[in-house]
Protein backbone atom coordinates (compact mmCIF):
# COMPACT_ATOMS: atom_id res chain seq x y z
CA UNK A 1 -18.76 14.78 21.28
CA UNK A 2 -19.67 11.19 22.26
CA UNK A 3 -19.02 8.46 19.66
CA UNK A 4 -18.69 4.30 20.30
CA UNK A 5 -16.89 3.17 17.11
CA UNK A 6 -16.14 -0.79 17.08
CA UNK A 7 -14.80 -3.69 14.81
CA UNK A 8 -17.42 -6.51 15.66
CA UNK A 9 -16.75 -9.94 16.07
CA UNK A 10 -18.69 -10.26 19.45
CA UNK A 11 -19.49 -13.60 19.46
CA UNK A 12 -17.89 -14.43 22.62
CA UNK A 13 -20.20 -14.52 25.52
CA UNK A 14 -17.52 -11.92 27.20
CA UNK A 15 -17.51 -9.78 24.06
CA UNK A 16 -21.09 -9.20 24.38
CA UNK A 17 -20.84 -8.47 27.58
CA UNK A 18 -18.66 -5.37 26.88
CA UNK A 19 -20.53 -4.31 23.55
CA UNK A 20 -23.81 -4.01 26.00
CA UNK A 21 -22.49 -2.46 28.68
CA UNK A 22 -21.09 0.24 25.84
CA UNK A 23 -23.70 0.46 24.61
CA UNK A 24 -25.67 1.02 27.99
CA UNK A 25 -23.52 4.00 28.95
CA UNK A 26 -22.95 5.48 25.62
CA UNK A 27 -26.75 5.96 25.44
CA UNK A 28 -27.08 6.61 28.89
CA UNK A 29 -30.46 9.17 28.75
CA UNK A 30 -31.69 8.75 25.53
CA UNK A 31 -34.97 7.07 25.09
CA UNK A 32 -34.70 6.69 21.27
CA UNK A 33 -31.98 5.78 19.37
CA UNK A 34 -32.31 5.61 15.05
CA UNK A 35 -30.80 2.62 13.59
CA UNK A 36 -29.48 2.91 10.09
CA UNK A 37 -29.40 -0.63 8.52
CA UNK A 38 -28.54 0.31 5.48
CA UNK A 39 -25.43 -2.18 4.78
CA UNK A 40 -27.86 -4.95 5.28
CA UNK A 41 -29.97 -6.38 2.15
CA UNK A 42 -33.10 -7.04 4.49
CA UNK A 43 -33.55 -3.55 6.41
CA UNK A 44 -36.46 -5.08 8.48
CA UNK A 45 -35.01 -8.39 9.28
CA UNK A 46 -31.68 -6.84 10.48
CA UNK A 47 -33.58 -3.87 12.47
CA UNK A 48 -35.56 -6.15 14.36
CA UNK A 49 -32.75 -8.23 15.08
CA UNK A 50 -30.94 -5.44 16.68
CA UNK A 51 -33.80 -4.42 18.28
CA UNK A 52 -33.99 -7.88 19.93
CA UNK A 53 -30.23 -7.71 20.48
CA UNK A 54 -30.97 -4.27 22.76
CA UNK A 55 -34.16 -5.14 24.37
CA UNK A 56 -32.72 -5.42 27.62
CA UNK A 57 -31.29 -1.93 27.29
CA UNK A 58 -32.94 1.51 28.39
CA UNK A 59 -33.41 2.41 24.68
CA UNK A 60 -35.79 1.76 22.48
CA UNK A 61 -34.67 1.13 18.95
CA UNK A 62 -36.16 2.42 15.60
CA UNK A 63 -34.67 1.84 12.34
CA UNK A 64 -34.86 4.95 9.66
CA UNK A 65 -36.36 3.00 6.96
CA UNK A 66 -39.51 3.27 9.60
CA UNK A 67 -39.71 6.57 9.75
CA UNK A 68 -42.09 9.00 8.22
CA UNK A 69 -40.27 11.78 7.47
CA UNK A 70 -36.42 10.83 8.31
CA UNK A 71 -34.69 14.20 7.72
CA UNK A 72 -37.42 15.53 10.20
CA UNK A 73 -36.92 12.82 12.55
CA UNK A 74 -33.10 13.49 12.47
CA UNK A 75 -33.36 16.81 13.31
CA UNK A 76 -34.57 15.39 16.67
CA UNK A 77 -32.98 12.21 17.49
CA UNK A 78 -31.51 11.35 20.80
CA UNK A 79 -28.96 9.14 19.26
CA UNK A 80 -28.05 7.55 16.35
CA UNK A 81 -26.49 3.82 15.84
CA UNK A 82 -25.58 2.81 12.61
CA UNK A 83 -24.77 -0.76 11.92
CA UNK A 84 -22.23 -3.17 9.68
CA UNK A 85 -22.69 -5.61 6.37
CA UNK A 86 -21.04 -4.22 3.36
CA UNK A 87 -19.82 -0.43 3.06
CA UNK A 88 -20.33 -0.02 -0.39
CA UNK A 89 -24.18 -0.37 -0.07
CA UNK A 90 -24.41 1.65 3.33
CA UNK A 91 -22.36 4.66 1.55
CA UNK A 92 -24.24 4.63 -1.21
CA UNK A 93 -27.47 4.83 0.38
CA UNK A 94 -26.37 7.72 2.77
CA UNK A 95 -25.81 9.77 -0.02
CA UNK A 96 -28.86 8.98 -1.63
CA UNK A 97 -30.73 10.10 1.58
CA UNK A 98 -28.76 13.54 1.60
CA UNK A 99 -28.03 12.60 5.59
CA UNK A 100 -24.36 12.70 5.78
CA UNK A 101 -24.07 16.59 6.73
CA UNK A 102 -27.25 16.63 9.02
CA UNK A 103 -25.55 13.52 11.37
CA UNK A 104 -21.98 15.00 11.00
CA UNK A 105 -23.74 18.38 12.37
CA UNK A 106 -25.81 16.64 15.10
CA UNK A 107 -22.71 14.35 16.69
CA UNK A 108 -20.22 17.32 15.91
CA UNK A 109 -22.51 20.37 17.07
CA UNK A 110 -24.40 18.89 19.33
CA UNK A 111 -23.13 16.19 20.59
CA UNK A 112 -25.90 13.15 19.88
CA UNK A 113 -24.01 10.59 20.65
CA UNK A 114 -23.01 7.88 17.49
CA UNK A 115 -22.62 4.21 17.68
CA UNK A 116 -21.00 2.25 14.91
CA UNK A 117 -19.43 -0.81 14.23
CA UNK A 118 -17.74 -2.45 11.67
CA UNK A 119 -19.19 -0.86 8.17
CA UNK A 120 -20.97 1.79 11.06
CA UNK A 121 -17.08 2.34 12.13
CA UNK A 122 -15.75 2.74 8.40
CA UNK A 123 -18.38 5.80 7.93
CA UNK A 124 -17.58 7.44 10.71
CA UNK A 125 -14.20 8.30 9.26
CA UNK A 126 -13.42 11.27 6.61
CA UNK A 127 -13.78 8.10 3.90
CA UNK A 128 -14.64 4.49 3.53
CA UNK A 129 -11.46 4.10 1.80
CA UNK A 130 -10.30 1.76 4.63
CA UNK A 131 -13.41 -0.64 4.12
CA UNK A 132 -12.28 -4.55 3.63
CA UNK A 133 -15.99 -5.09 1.66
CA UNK A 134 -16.80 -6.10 -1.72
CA UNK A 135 -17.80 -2.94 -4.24
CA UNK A 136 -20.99 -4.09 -5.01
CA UNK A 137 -22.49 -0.99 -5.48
CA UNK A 138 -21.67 2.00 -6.93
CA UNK A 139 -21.24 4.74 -4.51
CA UNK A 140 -20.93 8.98 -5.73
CA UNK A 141 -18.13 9.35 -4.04
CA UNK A 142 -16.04 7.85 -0.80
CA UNK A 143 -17.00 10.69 1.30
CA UNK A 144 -18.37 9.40 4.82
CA UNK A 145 -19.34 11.22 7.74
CA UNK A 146 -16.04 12.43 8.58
CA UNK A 147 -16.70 12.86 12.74
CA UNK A 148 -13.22 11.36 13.63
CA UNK A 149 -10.10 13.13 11.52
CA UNK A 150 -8.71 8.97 11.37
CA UNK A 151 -9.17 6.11 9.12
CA UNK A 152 -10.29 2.72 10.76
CA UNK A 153 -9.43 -0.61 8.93
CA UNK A 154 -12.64 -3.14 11.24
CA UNK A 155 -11.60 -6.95 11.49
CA UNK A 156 -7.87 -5.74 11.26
CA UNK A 157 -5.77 -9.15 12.01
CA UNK A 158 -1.45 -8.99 11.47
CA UNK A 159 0.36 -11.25 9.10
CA UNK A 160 -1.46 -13.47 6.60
CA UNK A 161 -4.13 -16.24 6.48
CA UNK A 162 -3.99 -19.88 6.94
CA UNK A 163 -6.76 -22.49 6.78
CA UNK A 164 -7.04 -26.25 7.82
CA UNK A 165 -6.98 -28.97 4.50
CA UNK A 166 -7.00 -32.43 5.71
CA UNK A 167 -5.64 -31.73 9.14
CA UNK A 168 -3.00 -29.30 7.56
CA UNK A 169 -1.90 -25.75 7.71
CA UNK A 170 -1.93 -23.88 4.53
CA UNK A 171 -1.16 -20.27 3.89
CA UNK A 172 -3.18 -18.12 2.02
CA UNK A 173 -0.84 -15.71 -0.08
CA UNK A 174 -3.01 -13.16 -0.74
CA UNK A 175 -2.65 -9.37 0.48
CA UNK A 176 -2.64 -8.93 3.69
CA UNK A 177 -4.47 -6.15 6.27
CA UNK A 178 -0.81 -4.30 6.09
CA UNK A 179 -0.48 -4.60 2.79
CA UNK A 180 -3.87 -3.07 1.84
CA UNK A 181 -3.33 -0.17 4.43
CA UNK A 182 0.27 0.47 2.70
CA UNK A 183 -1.19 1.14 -0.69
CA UNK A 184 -4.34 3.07 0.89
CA UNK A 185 -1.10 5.03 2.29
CA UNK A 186 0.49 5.07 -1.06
CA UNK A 187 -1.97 7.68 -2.01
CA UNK A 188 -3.37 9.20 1.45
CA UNK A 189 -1.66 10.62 4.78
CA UNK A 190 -4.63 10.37 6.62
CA UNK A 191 -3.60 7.56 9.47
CA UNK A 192 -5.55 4.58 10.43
CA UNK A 193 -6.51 2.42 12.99
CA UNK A 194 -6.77 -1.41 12.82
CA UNK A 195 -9.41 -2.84 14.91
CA UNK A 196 -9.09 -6.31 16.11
CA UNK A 197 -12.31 -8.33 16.19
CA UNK A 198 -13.71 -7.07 19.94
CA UNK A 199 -11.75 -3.63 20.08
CA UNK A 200 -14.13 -0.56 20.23
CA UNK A 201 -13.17 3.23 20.67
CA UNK A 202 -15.08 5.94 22.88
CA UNK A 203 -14.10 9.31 21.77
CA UNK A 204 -14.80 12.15 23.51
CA UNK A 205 -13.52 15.79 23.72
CA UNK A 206 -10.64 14.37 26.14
CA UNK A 207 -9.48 12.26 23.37
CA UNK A 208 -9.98 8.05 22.25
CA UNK A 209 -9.84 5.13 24.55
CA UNK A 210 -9.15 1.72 23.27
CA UNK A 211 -11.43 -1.57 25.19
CA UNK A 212 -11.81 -4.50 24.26
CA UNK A 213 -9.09 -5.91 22.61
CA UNK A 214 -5.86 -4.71 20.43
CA UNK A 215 -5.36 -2.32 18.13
CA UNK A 216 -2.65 -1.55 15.80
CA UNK A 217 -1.65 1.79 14.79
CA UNK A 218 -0.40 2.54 10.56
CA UNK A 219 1.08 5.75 10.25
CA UNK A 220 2.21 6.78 6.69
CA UNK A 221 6.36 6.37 6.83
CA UNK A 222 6.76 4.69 10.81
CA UNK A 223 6.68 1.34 12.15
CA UNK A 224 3.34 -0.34 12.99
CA UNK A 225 2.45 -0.08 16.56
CA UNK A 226 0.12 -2.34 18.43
CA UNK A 227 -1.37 -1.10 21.44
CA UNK A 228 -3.57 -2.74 23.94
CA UNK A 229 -6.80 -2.22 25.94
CA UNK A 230 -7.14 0.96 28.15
CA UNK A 231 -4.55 2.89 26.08
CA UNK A 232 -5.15 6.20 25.32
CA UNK A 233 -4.82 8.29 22.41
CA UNK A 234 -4.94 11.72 20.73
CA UNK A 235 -6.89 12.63 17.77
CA UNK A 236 -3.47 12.01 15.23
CA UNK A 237 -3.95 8.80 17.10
CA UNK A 238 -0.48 9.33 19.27
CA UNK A 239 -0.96 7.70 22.50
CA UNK A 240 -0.22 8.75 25.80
């Protein structure tokens, strides 16, 4: 099992840096990685800006919408990156497709690695349940790809908001990322994982690293714990 699951919010210069050299080893051997764009409104404009984005890599990218035959196509694929905008869209077009159980197979069974950040990240769990995007579509069901037994919250950030008015700090009193994770826990055990913006995890069969930046750990019932880069966890998401 090889799977890259990020937040986003690389728009640091040494940010990038990390996602691409990720990226680089993640795909390490594979000539042809799928992109699924599918939380994106413009498939082509957002595939051929991540192809531009990875052009420097050792992998050529190819979005599914371009594909002939995409279940065929698949069946075969060296690896698979899927990418963020809103959840609700990207679910809902996965299960249009009927390609949830052939990926979950491939990365499971045979170990082609995934990539995924932000809304790519969400999916990756059992549900999107954990999503911070807008409904605006209307998905069959929450069911996601299900490769990691965890929920991840992307763009996770502690406490509240506050915003600049006239050279003054005001607070925004809306719910907060701990808030929303408390009521997702009000009806779910399943734990989750806030990712800070920059925070990525490689799983493997040895267990989950944490790079990048912070993460904070919501477990139904215990205190929140924040961890930081290099720590390592177990599948329950206890570190070690």
């Amino acid at each position: 099992m090889k799977i890259l699951l990020g937040s986003g919010g690389i728009r640091t210069k040494e940010r990038r840096n990390l996602f691409f050299r990720l990226m680089k080893e993640h795909f390490e051997g594979c000539k042809k990685v799928i992109f699924i764009p599918y939380a994106s409104g413009d498939y082509v404009e957002y595939t051929n800006s991540v192809k531009e984005m990875f052009s420097h890599l050792e992998f050529d990218i190819v979005g599914i919408h371009e594909l002939d035959n995409p279940l065929v196509e698949l069946e075969k694929m060296e690896g698979i990156y899927v990418g963020g905008g809103n959840t609700f869209s990207l679910v809902k077009k996965l299960h249009e497709k009927e390609i949830i159980e052939i990926i979950k197979r491939k990365v499971l069974n045979e170990g082609v690695p995934y990539a995924g950040v932000s809304a790519g990240a969400n999916v990756a769990c059992p549900t999107m349940q954990t999503t911070n995007d807008m409904p605006i579509d209307l998905v069959p069901s929450f069911e996601t790809f299900g490769i990691v037994p965890f929920q991840i919250n992307p763009h996770y950030h502690p406490g509240g908001i506050w915003w600049k008015e006239n050279d003054e700090l005001r607070e925004h009193f809306g719910e907060t990322r701990e808030r929303r994770i408390e009521e997702f826990h009000n009806f779910n055990d399943t734990p989750v994982i806030g990712l800070y913006e920059g925070s990525f995890l490689i799983c493997s069969e040895n267990g989950i690293e944490l790079q990048g930046n912070k993460a904070a750990i919501i477990v139904k019932g215990t205190e929140i714990k924040t961890i930081s880069p290099h720590k390592k966890m177990n599948y329950d998401l206890s570190t070690r």
